[in-house]
Protein backbone atom coordinates (compact mmCIF):
# COMPACT_ATOMS: atom_id res chain seq x y z
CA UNK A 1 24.23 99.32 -54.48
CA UNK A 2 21.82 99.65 -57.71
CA UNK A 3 21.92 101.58 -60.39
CA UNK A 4 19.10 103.36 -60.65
CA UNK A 5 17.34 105.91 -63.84
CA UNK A 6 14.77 108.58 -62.78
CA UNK A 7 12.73 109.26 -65.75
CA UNK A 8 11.22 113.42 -65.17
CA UNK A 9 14.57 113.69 -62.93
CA UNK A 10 13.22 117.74 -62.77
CA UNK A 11 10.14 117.08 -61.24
CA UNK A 12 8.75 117.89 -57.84
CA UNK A 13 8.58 113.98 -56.25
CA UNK A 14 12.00 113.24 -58.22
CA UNK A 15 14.09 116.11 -56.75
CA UNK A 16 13.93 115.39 -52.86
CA UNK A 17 13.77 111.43 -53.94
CA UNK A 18 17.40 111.78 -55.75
CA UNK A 19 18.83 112.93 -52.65
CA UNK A 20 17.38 109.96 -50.58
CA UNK A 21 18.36 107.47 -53.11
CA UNK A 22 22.03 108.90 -53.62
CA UNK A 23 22.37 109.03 -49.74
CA UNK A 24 21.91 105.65 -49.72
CA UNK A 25 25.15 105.10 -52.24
CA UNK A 26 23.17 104.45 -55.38
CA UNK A 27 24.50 105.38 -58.68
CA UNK A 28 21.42 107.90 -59.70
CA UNK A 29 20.81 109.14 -63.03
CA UNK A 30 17.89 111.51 -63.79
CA UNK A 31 16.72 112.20 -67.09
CA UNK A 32 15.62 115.63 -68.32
CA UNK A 33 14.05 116.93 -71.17
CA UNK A 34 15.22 120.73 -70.67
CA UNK A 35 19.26 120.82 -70.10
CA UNK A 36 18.87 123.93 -68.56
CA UNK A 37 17.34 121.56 -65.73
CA UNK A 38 20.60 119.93 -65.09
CA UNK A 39 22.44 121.65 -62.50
CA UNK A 40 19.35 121.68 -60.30
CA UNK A 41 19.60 117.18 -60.83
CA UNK A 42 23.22 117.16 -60.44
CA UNK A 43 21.98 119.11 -56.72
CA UNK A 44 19.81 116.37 -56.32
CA UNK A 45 22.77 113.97 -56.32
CA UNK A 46 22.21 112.49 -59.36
CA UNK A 47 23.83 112.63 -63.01
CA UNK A 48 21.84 114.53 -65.25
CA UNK A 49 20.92 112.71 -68.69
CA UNK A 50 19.21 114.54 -71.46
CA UNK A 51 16.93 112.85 -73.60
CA UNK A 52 13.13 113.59 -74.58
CA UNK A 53 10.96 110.07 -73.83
CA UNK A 54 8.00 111.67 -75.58
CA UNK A 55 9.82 111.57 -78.64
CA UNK A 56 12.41 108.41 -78.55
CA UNK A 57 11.48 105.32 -80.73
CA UNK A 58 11.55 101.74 -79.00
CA UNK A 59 15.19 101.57 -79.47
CA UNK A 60 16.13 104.69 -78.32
CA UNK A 61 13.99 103.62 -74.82
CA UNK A 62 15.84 100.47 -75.07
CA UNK A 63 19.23 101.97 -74.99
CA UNK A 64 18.21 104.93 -72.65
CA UNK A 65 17.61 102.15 -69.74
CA UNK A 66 19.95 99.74 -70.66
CA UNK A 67 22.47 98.95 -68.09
CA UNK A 68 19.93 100.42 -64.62
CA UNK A 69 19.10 97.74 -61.84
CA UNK A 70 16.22 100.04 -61.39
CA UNK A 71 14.03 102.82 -63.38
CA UNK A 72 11.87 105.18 -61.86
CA UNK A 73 9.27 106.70 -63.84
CA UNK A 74 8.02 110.27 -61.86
CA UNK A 75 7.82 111.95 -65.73
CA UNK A 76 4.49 113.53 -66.80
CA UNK A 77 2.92 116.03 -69.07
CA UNK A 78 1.92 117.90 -66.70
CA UNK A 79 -1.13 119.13 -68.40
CA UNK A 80 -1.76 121.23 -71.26
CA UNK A 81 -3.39 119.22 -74.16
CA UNK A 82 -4.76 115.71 -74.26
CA UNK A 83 -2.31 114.52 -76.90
CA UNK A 84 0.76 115.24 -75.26
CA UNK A 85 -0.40 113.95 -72.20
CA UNK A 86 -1.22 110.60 -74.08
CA UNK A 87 2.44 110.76 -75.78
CA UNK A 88 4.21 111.28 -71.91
CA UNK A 89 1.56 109.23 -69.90
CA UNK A 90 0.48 106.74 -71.55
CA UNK A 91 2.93 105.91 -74.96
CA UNK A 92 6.47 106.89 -73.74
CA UNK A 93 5.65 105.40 -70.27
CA UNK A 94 4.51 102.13 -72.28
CA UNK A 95 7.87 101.95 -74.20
CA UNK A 96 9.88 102.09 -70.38
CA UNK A 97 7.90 99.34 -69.49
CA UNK A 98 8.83 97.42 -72.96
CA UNK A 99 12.19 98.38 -72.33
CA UNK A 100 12.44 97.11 -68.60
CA UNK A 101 10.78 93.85 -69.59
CA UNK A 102 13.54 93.42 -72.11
CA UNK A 103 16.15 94.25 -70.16
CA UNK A 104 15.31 92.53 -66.48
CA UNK A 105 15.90 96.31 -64.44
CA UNK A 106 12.98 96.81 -61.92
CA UNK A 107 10.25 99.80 -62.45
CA UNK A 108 9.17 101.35 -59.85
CA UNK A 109 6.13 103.37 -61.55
CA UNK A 110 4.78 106.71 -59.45
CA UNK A 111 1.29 106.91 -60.17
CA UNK A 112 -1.84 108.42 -58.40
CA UNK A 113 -4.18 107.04 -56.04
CA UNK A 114 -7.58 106.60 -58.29
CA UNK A 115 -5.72 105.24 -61.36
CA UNK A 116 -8.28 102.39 -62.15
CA UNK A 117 -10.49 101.48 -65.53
CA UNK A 118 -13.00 102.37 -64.08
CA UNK A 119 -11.96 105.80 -63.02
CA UNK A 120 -14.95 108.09 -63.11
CA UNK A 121 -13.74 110.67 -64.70
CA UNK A 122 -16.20 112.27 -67.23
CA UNK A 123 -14.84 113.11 -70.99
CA UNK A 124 -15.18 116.04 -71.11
CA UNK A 125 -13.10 116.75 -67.64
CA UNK A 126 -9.58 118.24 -68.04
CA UNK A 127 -8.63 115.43 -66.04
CA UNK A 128 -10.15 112.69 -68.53
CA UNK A 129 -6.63 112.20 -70.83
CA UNK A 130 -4.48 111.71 -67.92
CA UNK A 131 -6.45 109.70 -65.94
CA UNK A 132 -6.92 107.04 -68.93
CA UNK A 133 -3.48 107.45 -69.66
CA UNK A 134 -2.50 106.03 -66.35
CA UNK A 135 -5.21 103.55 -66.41
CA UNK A 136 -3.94 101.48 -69.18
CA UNK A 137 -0.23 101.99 -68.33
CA UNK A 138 -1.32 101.04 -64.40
CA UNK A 139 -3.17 97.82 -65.76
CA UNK A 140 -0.58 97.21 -68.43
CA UNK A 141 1.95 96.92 -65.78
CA UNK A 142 0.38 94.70 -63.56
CA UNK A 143 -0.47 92.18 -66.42
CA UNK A 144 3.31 92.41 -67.82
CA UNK A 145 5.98 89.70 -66.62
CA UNK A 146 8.59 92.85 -65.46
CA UNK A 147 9.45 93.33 -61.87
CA UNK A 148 7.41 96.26 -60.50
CA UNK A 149 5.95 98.16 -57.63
CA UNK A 150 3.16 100.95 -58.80
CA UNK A 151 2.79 103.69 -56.14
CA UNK A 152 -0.43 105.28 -55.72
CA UNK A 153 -0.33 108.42 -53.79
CA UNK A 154 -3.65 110.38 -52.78
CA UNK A 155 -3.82 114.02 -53.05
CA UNK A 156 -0.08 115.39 -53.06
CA UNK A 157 1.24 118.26 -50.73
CA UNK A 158 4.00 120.54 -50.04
CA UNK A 159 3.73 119.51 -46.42
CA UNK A 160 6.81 118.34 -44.77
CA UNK A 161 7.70 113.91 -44.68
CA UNK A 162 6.05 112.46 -42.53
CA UNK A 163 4.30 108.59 -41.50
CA UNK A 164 1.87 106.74 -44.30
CA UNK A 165 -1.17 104.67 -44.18
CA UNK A 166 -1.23 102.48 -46.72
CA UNK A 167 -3.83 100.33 -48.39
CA UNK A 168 -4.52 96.59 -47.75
CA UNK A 169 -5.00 94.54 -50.94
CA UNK A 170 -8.23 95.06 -52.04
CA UNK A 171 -8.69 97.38 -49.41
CA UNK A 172 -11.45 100.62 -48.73
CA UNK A 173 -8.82 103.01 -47.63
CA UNK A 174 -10.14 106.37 -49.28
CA UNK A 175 -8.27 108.83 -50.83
CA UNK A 176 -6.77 111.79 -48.60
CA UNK A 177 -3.46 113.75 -48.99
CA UNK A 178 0.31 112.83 -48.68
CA UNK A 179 3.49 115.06 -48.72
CA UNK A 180 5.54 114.98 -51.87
CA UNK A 181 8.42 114.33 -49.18
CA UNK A 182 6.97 111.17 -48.02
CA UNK A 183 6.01 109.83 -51.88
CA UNK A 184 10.05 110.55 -52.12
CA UNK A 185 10.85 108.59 -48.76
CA UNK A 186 8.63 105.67 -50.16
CA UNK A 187 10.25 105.57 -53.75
CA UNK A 188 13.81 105.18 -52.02
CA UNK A 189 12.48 102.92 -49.07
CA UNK A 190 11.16 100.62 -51.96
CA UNK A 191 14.21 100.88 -53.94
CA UNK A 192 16.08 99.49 -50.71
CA UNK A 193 13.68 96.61 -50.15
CA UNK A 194 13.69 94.40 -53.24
CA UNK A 195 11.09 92.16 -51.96
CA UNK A 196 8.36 94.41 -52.49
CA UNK A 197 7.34 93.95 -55.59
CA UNK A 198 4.42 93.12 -57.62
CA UNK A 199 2.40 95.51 -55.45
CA UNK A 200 0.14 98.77 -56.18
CA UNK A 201 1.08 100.75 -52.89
CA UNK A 202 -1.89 103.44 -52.44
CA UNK A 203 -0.96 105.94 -49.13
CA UNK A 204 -2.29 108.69 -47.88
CA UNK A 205 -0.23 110.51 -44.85
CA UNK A 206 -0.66 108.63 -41.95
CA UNK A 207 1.19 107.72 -38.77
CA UNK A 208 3.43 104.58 -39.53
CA UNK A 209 6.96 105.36 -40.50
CA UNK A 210 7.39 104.39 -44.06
CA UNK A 211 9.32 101.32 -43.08
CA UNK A 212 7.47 99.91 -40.81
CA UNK A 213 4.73 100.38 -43.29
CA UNK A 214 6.31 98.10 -46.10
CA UNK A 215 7.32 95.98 -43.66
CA UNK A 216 3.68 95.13 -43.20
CA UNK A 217 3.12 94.34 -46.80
CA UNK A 218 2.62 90.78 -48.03
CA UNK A 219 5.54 89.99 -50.23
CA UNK A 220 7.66 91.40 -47.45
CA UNK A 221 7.54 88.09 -45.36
């Protein structure tokens, strides 16, 4: 069994994935910024850790994921003003990946279904900071030597888990909606099944069970 670090260990996605992922015997730790957060993690199934990745050096990422088979990063801003959001989504995310590349664990990376360069989103949209933000850690990733999976979920929901349809490399699947409970299922369904890796996943809800979906992915054969 791995274990496994869930960076924004508070968040909606991260809460019902905890469970999955301690179900399945890992050793889960989820890190918090607020420690009034941490009985609702230790609920989760997972050991709360307090520490503020906005605000750690290099170093202090380094030691924060030192030790974890595998880190999940579901942490965000969560809005409010463009520099925070580039501190959380873009900077502190870049020092995890820095951090993972050092020390071999495998980052599995939740982030949104139009991440891309060449996003679309106008300047002077609310949107605009995030959206680069997850551009350049999205393209960072994929050009870095770590092991990783980036998951790219459409339009999230509060609808109950459910089946996926996922993307085919280079794919025209469009952008739709997915339950926060199925993201969840996926994160723990690719922390079980190493061989995916070195994949952006992008799902909307669909009707293949989440297995049978990754199963169909090429680095599963």
């Amino acid at each position: 069994m791995a274990r496994i670090l869930v960076i924004g260990a508070h968040g909606k996605i991260a809460l019902l994935a905890q469970p999955l992922l301690a179900e399945a015997e890992h050793t889960v730790h989820g890190v918090i910024r607020n420690p009034a957060h941490a009985d609702d993690v230790r609920a989760a199934g997972a050991e709360p850790v307090v520490a503020d990745v906005e605000h750690l050096d290099q170093p202090g990422v380094d030691a924060l994921v030192a030790g974890y088979d595998v880190v999940v990063w579901s942490a965000g801003a969560g809005g409010g003003s463009d520099e925070r959001t580039r501190a959380v989504d873009q900077d502190a995310a870049l020092r995890v990946l820095e951090a993972v590349q050092r020390s071999g664990a495998r980052l599995v990376m939740v982030s949104y279904f139009g991440a891309r360069r060449d996003h679309g989103v106008p300047e002077d949209h609310d949107f605009f900071a995030y959206a680069e933000a997850k551009a350049i850690v999205d393209e960072a990733i994929r050009a870095s030597g770590a092991d990783w999976v980036i998951l790219a979920p459409s339009t999230l929901t509060l609808e109950p888990e459910g089946g996926i349809e996922v993307d085919e490399p280079e794919g025209s699947l469009e952008s739709g909606e997915i339950p926060r409970a199925t993201v969840a299922r996926l994160i723990a369904e690719v922390v079980a099944h190493p061989a995916v890796r070195g994949l952006t996943i992008r799902a909307n809800a669909g009707e293949r069970p989440v297995v049978e979906a990754l199963g169909s992915l090429p680095n599963m054969g």
